[in-house]
Protein backbone atom coordinates (compact mmCIF):
# COMPACT_ATOMS: atom_id res chain seq x y z
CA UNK A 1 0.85 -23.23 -15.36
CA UNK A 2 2.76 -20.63 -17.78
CA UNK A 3 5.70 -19.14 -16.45
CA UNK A 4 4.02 -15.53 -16.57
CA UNK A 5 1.37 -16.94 -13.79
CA UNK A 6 4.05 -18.34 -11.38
CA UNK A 7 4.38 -16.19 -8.31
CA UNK A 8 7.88 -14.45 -8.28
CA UNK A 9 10.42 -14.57 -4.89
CA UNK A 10 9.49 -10.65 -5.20
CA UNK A 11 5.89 -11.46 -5.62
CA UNK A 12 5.93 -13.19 -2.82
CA UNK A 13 8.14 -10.97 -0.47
CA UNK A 14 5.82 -7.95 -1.44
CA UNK A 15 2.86 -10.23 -0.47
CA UNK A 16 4.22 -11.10 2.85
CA UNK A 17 4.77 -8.09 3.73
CA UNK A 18 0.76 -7.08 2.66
CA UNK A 19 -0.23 -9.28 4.89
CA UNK A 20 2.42 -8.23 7.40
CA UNK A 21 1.14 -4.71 7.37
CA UNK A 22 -2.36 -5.72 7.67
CA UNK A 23 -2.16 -7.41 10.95
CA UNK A 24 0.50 -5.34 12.37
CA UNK A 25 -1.86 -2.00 11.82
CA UNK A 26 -5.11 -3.66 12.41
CA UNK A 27 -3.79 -5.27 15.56
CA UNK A 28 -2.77 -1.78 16.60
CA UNK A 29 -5.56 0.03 15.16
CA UNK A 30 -8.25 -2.32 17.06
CA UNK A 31 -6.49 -0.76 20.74
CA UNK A 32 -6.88 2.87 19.55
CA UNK A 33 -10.05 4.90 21.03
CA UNK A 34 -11.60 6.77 17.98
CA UNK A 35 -12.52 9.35 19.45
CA UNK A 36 -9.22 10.13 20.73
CA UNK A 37 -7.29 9.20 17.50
CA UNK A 38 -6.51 13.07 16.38
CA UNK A 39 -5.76 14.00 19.66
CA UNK A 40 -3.14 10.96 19.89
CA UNK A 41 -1.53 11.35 16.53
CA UNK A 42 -0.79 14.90 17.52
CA UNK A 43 0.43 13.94 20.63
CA UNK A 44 3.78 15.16 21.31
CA UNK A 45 6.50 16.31 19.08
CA UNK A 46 8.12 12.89 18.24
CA UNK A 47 4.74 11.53 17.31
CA UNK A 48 3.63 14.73 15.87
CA UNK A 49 7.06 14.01 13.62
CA UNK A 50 6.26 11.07 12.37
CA UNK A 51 2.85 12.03 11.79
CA UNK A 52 3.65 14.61 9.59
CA UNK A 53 6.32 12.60 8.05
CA UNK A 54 3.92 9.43 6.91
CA UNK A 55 1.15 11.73 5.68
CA UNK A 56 3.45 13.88 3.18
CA UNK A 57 5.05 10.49 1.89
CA UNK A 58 1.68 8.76 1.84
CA UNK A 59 0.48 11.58 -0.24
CA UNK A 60 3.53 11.33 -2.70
CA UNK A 61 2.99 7.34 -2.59
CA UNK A 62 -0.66 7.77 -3.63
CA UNK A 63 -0.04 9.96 -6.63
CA UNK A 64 3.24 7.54 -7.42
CA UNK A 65 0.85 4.85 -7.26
CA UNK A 66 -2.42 5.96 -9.50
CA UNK A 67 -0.11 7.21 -12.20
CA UNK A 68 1.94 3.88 -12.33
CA UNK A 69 -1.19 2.13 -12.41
CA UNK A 70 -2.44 4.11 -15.11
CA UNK A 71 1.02 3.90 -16.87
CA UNK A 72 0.78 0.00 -16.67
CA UNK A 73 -2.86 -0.10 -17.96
CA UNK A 74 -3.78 -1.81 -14.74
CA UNK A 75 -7.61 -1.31 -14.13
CA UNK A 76 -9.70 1.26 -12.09
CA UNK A 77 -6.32 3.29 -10.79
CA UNK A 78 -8.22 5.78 -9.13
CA UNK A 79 -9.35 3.00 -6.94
CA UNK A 80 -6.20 3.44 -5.08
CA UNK A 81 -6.19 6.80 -4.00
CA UNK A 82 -9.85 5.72 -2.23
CA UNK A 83 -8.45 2.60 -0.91
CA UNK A 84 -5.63 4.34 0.90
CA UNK A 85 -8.49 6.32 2.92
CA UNK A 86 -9.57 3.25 5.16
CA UNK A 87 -6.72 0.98 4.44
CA UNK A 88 -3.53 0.78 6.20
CA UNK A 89 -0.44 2.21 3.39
CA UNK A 90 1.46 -0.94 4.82
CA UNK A 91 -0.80 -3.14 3.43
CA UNK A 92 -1.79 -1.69 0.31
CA UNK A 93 1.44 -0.38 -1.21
CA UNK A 94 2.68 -3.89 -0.79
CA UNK A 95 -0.70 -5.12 -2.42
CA UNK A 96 -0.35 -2.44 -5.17
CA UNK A 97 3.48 -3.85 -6.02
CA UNK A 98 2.30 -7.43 -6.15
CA UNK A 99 -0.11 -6.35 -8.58
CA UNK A 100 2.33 -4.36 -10.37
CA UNK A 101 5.12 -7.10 -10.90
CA UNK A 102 2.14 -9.50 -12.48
CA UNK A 103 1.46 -6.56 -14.72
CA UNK A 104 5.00 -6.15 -15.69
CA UNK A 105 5.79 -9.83 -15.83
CA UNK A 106 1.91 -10.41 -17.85
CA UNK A 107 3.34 -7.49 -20.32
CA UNK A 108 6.94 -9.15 -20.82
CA UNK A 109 5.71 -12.30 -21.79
CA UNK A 110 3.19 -11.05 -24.83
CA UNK A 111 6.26 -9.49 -26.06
């Protein structure tokens, strides 16, 4: 296997911690009552904080990530802004920077 292919120690932190957020939020997400959910996040002010706070970085995240993606010539981009809809930010940013550091480390070895 070429060098370029081997995972990474960062490769594999960022897909730890993927996987991480994927069972942390969907182990969470399975106990919350959906018709409730808006009502929840909303809460009270600490959760209404946080809230708030995760939504305007998600957003800023989501743009970071299509245009890095695009940047990097990594395929369908816009794909991420429509995976971050049903998909838990703690698993896919993660995803997204595995992705990325193959791309980077794919581009530094044509070079």
């Amino acid at each position: 296997m070429s060098d370029s292919r081997r995972s990474t120690p960062l490769q594999v932190f960022w897909a730890l911690l993927a996987a991480s957020g994927l069972v942390a939020v969907g182990a969470t997400a399975s106990q919350v009552d959906p018709g409730r959910f808006f009502d929840q996040i909303f809460a009270n002010p600490a959760v209404a904080t946080l809230t708030l706070d995760l939504l305007v970085l998600g957003v800023g995240v989501v743009v970071f990530v299509v245009v890095e993606a695009s940047r990097l010539g990594m395929r369908h981009p816009w794909l991420w802004a429509v995976l971050a809809v049903p998909l838990p930010g703690a698993f896919l940013v993660p995803l997204f920077f595995v992705l990325r550091e193959r791309t980077l480390r794919a581009d530094m070895s044509s070079d």
